[in-house]
PDB file of N, CA and C in Angstrom:
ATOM      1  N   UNK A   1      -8.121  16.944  -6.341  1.00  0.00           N
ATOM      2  CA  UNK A   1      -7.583  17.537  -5.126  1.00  0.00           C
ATOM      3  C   UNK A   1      -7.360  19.032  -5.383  1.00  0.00           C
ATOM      4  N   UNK A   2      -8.008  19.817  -4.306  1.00  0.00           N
ATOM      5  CA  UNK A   2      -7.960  21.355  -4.539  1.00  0.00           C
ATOM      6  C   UNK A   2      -7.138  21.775  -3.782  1.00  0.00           C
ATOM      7  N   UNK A   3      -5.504  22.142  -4.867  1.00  0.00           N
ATOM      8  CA  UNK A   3      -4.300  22.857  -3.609  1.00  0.00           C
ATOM      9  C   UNK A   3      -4.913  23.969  -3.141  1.00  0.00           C
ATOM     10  N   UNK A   4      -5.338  24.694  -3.392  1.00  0.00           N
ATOM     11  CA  UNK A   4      -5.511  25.662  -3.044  1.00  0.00           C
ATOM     12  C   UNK A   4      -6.653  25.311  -1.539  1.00  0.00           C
ATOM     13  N   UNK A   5      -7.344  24.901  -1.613  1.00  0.00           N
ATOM     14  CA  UNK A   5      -8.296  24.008  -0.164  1.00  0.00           C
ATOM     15  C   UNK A   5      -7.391  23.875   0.515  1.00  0.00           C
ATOM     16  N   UNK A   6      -6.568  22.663   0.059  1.00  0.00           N
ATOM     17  CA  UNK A   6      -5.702  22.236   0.816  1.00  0.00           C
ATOM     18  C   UNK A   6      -4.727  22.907   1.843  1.00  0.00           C
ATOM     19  N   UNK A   7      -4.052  23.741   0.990  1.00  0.00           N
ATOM     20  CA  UNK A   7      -3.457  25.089   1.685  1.00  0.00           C
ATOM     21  C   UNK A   7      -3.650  25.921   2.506  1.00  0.00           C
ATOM     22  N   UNK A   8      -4.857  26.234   2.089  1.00  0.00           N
ATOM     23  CA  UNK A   8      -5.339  26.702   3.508  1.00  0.00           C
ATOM     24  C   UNK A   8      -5.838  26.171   4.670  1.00  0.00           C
ATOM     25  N   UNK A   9      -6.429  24.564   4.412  1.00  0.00           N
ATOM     26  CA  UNK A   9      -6.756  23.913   5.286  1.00  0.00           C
ATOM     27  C   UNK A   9      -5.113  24.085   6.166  1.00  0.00           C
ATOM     28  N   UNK A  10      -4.354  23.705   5.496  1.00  0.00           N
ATOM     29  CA  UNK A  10      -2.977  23.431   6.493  1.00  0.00           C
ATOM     30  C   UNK A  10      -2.596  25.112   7.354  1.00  0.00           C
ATOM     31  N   UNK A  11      -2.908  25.825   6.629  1.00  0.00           N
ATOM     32  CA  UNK A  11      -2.136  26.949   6.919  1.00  0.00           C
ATOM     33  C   UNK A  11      -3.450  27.311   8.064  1.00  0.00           C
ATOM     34  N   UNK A  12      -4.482  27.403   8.182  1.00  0.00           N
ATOM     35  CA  UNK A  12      -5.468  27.100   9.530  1.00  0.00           C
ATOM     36  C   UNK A  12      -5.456  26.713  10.083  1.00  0.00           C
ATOM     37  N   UNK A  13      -4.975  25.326  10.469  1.00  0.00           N
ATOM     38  CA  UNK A  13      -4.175  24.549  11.354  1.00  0.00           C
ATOM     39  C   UNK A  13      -2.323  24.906  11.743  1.00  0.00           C
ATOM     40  N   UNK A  14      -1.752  25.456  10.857  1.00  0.00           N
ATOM     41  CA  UNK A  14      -0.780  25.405  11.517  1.00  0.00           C
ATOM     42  C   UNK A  14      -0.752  27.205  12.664  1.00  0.00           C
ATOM     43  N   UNK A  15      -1.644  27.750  12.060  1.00  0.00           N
ATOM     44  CA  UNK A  15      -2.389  29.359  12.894  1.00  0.00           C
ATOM     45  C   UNK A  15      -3.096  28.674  14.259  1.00  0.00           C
ATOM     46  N   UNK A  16      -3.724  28.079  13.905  1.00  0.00           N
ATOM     47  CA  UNK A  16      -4.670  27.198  15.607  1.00  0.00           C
ATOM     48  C   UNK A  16      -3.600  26.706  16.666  1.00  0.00           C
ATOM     49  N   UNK A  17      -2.679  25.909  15.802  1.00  0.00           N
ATOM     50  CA  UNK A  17      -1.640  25.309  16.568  1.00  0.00           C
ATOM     51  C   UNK A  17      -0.175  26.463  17.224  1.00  0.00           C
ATOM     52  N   UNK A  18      -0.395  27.016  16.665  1.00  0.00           N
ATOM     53  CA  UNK A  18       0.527  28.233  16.791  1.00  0.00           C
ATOM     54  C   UNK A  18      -0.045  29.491  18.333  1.00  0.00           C
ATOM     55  N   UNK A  19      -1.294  29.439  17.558  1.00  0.00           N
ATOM     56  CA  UNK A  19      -1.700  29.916  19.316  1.00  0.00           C
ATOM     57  C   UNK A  19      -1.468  29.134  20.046  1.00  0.00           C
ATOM     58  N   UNK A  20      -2.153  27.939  20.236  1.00  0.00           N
ATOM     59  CA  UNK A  20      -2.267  26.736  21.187  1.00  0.00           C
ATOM     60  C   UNK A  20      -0.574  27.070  21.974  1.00  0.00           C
ATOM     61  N   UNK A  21       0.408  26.908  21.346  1.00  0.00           N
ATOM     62  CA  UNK A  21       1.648  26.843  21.523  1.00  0.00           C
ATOM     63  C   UNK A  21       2.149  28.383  22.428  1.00  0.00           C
ATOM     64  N   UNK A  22       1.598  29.337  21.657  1.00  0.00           N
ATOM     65  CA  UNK A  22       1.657  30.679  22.395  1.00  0.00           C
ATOM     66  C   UNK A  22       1.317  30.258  23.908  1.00  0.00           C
ATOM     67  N   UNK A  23      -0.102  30.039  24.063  1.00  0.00           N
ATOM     68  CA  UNK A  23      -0.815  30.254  24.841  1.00  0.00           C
ATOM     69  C   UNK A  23      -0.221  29.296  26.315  1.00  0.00           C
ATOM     70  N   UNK A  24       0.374  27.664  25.386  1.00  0.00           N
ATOM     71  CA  UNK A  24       1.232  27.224  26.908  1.00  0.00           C
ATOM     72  C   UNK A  24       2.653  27.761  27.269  1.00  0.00           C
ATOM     73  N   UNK A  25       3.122  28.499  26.429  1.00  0.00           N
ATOM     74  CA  UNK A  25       4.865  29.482  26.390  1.00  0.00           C
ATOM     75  C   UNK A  25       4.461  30.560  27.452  1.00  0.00           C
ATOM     76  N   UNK A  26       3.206  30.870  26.965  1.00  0.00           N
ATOM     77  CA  UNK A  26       2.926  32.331  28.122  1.00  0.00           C
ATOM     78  C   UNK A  26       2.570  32.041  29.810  1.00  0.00           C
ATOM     79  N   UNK A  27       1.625  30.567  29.424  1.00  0.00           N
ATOM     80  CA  UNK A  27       1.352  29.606  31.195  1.00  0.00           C
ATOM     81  C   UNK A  27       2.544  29.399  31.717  1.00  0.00           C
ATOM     82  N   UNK A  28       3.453  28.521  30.933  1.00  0.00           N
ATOM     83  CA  UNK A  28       4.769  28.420  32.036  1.00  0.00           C
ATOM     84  C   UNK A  28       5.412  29.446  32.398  1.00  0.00           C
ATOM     85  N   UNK A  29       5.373  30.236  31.498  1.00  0.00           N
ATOM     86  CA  UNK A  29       6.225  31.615  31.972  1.00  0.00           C
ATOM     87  C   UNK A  29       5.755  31.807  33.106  1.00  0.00           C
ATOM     88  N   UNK A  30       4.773  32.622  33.331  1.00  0.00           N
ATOM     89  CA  UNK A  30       3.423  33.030  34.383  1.00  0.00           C
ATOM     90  C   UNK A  30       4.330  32.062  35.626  1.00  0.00           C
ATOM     91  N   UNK A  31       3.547  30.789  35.476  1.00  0.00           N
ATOM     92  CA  UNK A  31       3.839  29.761  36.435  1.00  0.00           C
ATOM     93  C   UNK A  31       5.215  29.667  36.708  1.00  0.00           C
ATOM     94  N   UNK A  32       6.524  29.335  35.912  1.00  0.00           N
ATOM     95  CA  UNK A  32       7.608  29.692  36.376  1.00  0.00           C
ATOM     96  C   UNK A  32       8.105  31.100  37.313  1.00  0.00           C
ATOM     97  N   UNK A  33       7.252  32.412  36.896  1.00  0.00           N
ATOM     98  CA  UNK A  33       7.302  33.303  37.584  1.00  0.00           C
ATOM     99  C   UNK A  33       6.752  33.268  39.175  1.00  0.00           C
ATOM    100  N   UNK A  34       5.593  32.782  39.153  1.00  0.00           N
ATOM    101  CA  UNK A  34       5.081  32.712  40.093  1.00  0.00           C
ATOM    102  C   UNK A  34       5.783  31.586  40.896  1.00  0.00           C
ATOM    103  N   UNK A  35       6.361  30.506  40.757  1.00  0.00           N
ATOM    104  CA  UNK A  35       6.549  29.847  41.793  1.00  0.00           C
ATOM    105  C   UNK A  35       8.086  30.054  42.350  1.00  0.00           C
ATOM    106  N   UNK A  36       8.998  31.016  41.797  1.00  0.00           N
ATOM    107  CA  UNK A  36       9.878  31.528  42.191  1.00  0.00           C
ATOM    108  C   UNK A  36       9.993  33.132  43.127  1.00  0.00           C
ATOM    109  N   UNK A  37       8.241  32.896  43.367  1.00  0.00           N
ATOM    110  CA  UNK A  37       8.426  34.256  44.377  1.00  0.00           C
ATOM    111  C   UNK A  37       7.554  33.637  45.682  1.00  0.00           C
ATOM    112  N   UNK A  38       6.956  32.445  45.246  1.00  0.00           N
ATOM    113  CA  UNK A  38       6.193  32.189  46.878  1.00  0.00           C
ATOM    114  C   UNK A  38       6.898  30.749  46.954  1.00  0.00           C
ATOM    115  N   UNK A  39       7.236  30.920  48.309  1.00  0.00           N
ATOM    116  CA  UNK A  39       7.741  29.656  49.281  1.00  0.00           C
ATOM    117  C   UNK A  39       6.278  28.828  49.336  1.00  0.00           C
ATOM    118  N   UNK A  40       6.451  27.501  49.412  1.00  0.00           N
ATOM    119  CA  UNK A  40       5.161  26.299  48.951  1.00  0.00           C
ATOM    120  C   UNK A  40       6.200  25.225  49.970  1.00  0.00           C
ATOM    121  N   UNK A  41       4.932  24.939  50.659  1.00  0.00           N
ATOM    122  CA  UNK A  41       5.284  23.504  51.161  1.00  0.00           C
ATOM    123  C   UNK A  41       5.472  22.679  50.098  1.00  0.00           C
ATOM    124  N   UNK A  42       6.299  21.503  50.266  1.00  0.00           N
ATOM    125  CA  UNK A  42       6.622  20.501  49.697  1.00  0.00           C
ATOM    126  C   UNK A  42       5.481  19.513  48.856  1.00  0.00           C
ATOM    127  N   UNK A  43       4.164  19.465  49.209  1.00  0.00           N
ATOM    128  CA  UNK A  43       3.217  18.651  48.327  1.00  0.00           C
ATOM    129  C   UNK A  43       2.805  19.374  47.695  1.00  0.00           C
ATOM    130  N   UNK A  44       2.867  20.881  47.732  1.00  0.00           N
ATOM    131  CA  UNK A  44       2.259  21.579  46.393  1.00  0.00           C
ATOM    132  C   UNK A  44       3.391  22.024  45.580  1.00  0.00           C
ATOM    133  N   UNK A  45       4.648  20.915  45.663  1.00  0.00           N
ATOM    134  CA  UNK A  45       5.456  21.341  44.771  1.00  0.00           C
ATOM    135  C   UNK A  45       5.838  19.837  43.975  1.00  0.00           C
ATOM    136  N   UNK A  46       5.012  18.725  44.371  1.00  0.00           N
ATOM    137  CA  UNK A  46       4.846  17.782  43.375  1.00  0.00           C
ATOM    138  C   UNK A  46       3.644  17.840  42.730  1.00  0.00           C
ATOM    139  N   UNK A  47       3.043  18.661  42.885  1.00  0.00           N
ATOM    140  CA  UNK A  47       1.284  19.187  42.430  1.00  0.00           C
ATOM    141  C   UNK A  47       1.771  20.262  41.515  1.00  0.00           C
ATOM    142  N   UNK A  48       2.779  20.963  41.650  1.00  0.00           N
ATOM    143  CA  UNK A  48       3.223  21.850  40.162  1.00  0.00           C
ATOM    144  C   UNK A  48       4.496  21.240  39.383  1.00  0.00           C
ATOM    145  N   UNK A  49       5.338  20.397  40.004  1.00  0.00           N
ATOM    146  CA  UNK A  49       6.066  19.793  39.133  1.00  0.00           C
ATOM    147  C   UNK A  49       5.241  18.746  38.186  1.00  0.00           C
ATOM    148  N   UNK A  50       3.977  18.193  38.577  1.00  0.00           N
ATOM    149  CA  UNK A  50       3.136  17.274  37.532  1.00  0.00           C
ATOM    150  C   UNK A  50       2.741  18.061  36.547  1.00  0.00           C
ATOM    151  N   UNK A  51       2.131  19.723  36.849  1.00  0.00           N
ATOM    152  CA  UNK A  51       1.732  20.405  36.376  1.00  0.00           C
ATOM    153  C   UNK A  51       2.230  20.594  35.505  1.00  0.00           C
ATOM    154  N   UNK A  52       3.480  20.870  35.450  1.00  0.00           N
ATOM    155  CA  UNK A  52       5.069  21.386  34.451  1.00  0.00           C
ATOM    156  C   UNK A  52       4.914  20.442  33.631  1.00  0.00           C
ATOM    157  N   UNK A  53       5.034  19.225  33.662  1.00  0.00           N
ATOM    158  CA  UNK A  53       5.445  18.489  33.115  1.00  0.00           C
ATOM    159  C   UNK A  53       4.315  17.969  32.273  1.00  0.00           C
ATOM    160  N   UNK A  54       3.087  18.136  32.707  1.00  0.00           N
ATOM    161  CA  UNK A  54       1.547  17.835  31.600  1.00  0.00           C
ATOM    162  C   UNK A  54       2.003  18.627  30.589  1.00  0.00           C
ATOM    163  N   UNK A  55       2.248  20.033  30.986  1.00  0.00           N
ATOM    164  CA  UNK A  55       1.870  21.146  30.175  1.00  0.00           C
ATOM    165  C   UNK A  55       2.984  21.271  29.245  1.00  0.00           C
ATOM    166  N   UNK A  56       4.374  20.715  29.386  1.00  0.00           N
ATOM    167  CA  UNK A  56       5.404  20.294  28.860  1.00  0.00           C
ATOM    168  C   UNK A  56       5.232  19.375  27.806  1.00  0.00           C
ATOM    169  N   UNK A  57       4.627  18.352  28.286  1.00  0.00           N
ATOM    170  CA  UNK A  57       4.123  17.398  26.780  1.00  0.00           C
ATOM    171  C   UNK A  57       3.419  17.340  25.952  1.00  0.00           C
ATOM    172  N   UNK A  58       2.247  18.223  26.878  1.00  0.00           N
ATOM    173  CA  UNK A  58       1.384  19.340  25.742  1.00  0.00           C
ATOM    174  C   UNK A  58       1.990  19.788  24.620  1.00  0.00           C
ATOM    175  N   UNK A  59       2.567  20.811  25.246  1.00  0.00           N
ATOM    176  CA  UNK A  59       3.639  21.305  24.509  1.00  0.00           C
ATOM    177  C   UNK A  59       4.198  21.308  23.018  1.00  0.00           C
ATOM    178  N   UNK A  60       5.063  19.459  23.654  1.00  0.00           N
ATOM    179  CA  UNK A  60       5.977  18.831  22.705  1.00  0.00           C
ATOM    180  C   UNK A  60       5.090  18.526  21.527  1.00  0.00           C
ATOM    181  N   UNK A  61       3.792  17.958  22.275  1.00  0.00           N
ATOM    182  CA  UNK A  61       2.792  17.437  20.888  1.00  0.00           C
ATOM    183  C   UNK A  61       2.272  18.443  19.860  1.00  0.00           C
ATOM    184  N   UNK A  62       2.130  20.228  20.516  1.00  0.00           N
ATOM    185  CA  UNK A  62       2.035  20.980  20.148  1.00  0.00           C
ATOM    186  C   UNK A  62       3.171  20.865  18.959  1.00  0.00           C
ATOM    187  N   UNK A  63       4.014  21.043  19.026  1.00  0.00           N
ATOM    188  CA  UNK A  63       5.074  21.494  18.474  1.00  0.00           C
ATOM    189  C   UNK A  63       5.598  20.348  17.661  1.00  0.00           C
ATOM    190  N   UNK A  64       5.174  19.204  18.019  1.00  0.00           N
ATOM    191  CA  UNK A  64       5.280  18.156  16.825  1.00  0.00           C
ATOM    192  C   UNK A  64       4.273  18.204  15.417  1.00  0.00           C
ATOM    193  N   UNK A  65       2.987  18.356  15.773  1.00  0.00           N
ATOM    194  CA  UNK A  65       2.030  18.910  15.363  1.00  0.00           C
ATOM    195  C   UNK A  65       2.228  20.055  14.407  1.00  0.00           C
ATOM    196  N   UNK A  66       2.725  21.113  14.332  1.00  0.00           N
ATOM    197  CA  UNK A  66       3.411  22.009  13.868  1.00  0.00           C
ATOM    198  C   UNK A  66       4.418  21.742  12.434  1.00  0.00           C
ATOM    199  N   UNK A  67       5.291  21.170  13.384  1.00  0.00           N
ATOM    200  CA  UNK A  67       6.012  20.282  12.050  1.00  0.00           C
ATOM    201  C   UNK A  67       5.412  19.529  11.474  1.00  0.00           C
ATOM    202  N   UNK A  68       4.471  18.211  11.293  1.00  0.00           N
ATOM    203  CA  UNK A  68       3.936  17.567  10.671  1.00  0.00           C
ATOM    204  C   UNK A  68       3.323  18.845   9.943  1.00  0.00           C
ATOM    205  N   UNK A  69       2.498  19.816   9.969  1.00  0.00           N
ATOM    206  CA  UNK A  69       1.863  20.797   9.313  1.00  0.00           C
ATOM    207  C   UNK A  69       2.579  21.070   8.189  1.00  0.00           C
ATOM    208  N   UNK A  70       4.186  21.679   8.760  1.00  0.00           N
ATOM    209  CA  UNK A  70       5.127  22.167   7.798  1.00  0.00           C
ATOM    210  C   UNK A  70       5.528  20.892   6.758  1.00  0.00           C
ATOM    211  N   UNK A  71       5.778  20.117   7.157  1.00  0.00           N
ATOM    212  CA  UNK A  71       6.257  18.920   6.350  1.00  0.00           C
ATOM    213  C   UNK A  71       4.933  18.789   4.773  1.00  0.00           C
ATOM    214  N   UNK A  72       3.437  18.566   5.552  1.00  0.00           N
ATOM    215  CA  UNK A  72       2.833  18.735   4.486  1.00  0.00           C
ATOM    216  C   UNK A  72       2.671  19.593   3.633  1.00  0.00           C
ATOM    217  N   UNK A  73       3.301  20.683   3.965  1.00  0.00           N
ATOM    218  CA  UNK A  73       2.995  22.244   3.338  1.00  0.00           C
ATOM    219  C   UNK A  73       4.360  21.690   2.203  1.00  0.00           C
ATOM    220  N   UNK A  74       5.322  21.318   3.076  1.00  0.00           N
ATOM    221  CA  UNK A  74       6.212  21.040   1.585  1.00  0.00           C
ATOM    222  C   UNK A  74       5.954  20.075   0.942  1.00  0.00           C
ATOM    223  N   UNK A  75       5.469  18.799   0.912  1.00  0.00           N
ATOM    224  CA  UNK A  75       4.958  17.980   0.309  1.00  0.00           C
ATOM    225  C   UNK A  75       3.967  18.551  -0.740  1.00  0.00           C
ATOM    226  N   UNK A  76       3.158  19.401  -0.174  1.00  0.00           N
ATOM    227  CA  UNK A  76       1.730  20.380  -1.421  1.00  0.00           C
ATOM    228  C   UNK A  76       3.136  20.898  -2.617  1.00  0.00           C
ATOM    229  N   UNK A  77       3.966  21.486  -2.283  1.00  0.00           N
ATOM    230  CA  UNK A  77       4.938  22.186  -2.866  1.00  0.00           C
ATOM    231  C   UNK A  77       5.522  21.634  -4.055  1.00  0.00           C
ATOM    232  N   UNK A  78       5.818  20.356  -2.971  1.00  0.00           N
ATOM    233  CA  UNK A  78       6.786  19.302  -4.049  1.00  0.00           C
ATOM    234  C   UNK A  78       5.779  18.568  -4.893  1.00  0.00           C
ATOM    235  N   UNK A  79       4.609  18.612  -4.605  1.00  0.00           N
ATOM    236  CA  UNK A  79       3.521  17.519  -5.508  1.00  0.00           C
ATOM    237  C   UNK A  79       3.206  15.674  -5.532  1.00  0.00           C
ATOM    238  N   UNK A  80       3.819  15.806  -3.976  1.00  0.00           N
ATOM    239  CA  UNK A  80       3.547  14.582  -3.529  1.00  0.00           C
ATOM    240  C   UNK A  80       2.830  14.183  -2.008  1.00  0.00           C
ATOM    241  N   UNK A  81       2.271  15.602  -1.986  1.00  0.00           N
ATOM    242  CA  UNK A  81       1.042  15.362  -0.845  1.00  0.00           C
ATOM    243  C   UNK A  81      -0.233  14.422  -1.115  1.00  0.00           C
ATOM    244  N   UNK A  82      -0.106  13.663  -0.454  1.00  0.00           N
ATOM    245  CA  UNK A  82      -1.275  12.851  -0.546  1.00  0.00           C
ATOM    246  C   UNK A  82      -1.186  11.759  -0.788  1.00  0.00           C
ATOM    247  N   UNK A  83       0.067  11.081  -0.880  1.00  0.00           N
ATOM    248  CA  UNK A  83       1.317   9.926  -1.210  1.00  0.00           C
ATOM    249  C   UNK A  83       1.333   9.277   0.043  1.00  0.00           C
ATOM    250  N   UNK A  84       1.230   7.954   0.473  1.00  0.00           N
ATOM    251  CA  UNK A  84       1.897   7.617   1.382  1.00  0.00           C
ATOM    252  C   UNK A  84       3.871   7.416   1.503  1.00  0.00           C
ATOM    253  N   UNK A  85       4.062   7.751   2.263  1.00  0.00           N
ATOM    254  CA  UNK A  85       5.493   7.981   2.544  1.00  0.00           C
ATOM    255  C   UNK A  85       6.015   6.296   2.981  1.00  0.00           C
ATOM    256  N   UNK A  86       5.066   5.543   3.355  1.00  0.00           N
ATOM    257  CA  UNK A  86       5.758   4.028   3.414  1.00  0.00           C
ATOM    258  C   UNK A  86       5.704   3.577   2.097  1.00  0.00           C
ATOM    259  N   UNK A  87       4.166   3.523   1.660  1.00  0.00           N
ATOM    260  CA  UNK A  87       4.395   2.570   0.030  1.00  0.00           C
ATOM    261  C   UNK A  87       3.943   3.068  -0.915  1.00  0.00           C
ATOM    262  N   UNK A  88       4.216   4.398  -1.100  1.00  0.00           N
ATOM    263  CA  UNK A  88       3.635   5.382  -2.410  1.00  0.00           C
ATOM    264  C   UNK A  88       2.362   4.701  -3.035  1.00  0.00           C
ATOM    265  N   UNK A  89       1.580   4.418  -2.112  1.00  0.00           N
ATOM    266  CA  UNK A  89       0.383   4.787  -2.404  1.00  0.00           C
ATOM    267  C   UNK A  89      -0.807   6.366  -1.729  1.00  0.00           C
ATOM    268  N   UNK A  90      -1.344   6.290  -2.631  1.00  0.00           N
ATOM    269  CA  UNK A  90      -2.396   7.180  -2.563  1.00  0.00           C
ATOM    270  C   UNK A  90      -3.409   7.365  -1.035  1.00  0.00           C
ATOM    271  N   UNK A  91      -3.270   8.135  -0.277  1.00  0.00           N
ATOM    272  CA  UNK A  91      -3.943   8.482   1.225  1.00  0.00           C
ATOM    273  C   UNK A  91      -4.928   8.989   0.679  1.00  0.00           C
ATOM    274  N   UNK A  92      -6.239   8.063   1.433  1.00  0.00           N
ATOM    275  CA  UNK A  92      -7.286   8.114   1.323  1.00  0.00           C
ATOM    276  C   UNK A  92      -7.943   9.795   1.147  1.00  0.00           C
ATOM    277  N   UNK A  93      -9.241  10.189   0.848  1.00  0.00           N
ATOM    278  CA  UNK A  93      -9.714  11.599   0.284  1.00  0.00           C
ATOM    279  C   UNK A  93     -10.400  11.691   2.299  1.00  0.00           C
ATOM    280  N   UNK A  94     -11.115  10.739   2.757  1.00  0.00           N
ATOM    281  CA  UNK A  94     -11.769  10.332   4.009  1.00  0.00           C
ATOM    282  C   UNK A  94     -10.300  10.822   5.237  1.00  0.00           C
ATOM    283  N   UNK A  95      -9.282  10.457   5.218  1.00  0.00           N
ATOM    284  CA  UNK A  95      -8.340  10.571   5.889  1.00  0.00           C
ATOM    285  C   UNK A  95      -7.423  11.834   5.939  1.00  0.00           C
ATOM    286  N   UNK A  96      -7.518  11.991   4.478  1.00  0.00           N
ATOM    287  CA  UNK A  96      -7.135  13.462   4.532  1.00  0.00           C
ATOM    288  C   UNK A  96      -7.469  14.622   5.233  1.00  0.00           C
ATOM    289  N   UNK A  97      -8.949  14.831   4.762  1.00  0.00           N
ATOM    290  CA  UNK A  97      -9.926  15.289   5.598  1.00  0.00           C
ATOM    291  C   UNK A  97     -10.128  15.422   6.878  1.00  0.00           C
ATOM    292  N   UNK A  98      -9.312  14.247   7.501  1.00  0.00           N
ATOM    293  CA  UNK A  98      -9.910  14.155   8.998  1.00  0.00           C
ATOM    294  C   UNK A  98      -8.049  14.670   9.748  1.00  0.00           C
ATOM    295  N   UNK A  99      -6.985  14.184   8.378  1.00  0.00           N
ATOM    296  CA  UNK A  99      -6.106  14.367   9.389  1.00  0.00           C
ATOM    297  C   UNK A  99      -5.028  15.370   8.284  1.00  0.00           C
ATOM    298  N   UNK A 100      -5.126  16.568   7.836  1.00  0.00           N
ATOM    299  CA  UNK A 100      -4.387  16.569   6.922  1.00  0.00           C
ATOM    300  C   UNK A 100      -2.829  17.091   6.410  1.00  0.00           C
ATOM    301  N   UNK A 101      -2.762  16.634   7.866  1.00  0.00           N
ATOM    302  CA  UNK A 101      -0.763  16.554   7.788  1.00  0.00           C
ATOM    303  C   UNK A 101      -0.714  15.118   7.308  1.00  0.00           C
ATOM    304  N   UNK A 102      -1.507  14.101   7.013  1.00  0.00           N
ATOM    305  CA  UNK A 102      -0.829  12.336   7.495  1.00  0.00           C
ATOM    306  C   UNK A 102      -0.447  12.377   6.575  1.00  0.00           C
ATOM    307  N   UNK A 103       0.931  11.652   6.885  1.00  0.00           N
ATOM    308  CA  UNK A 103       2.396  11.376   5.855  1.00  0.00           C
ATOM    309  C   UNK A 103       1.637   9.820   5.695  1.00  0.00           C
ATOM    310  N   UNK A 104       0.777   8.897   6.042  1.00  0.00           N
ATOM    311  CA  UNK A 104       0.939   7.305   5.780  1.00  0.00           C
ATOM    312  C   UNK A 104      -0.404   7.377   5.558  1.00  0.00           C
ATOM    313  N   UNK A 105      -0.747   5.815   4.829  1.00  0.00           N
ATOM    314  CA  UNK A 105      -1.764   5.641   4.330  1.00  0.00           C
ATOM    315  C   UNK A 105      -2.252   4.641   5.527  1.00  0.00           C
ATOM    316  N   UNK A 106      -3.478   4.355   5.626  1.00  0.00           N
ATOM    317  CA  UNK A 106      -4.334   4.374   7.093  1.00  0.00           C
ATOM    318  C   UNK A 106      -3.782   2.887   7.690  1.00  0.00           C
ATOM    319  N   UNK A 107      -3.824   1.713   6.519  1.00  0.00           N
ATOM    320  CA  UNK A 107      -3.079   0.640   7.018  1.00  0.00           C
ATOM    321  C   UNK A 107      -1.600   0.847   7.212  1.00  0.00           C
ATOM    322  N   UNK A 108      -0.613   1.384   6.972  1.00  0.00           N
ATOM    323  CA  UNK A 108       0.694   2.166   7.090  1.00  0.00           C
ATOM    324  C   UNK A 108       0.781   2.636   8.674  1.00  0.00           C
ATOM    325  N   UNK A 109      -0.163   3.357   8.689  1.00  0.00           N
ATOM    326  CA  UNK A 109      -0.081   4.700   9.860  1.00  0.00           C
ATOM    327  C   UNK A 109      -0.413   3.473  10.948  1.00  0.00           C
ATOM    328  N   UNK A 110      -1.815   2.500  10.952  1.00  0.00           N
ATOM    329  CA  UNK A 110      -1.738   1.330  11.875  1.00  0.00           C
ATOM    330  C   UNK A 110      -0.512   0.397  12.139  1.00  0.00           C
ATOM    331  N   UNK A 111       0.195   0.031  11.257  1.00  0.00           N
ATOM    332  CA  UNK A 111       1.604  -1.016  11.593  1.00  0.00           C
ATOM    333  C   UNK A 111       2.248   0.007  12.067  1.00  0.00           C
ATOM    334  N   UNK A 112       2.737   1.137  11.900  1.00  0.00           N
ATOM    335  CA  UNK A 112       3.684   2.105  12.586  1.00  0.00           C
ATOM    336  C   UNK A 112       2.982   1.998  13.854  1.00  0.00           C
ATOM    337  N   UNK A 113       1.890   2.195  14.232  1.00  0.00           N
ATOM    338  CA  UNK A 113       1.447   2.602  15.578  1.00  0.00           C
ATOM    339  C   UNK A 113       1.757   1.229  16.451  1.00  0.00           C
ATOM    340  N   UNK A 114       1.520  -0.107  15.567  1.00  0.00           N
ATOM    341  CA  UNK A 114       1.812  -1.275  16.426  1.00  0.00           C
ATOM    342  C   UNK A 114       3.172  -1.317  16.813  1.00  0.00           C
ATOM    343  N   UNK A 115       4.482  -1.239  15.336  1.00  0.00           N
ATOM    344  CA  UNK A 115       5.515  -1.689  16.129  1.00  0.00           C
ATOM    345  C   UNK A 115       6.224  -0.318  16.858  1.00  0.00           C
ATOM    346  N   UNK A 116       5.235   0.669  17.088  1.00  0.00           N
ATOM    347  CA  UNK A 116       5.760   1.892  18.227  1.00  0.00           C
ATOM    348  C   UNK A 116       5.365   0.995  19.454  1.00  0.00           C
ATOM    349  N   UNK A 117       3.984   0.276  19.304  1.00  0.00           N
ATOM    350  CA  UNK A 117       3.611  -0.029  20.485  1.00  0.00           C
ATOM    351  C   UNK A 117       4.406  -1.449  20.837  1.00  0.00           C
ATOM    352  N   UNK A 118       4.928  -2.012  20.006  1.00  0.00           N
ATOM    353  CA  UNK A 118       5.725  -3.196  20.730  1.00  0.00           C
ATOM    354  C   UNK A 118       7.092  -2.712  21.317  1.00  0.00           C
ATOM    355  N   UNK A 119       7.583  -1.702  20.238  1.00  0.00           N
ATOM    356  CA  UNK A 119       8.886  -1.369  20.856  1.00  0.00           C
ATOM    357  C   UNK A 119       9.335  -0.683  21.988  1.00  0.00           C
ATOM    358  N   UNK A 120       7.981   0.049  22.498  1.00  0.00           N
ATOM    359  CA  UNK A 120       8.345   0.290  24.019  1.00  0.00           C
ATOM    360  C   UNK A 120       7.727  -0.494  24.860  1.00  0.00           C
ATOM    361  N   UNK A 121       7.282  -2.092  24.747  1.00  0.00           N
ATOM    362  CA  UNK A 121       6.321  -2.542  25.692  1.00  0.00           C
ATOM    363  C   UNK A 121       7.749  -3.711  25.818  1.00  0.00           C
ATOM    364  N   UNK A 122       8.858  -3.341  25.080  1.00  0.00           N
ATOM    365  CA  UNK A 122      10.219  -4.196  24.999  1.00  0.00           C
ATOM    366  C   UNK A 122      11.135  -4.132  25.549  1.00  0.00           C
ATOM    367  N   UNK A 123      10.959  -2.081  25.773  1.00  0.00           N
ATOM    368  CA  UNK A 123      11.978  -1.865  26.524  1.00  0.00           C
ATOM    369  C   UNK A 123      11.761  -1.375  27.900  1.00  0.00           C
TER     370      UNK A 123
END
């Protein structure tokens, strides 16, 4: 494993994601500006409140995204990047590659995704 690859792989991604994030901070602005100077009938104001709210969760994923970045950057640090965080095993070289913030190892990262998916199909 090449930290130094690695490092920059993350630190390229967390620069991509960092615009990305700019770029919807500067839309809502804009859009918050703008819809506080023109009067809008009422259906084009559930047509920008959907709007808000896409671009809002955008956003959040943006900015979750971000942190997962940082988290691995300290993990490279601490010398346990590449660890799964459920059962200290070793995350695949294939997975890394494709995802390389993942804190879990690929069967790991699947049971998390199931009991996310049972636990809100519960509540």
């Amino acid at each position: 494993m090449d930290v130094d690859q690695i490092r920059a792989t993350l630190l390229d991604e967390r620069q991509r994601l960092s615009a990305i994030r700019g770029s919807l901070e500067e839309a809502a602005a804009e859009a918050g500006a703008e819809l506080s100077t023109i009067a809008q009938p009422p259906a084009d104001g559930g047509s920008d409140t959907f709007e808000r709210a896409k671009e809002l969760a955008i956003l959040e994923r943006t900015e979750s995204q971000i942190a997962d970045v940082e988290r691995a950057l300290e993990r490279l640090e601490a010398g346990t990047y590449g660890t799964c965080e459920a059962c200290g095993e070793p995350i695949g070289a294939a997975r890394l590659r494709a995802r390389p913030a993942a804190r879990l190892c690929l069967p790991d990262q699947e049971l998390a995704e199931e009991e996310g998916a049972a636990a809100r199909s519960s509540s």
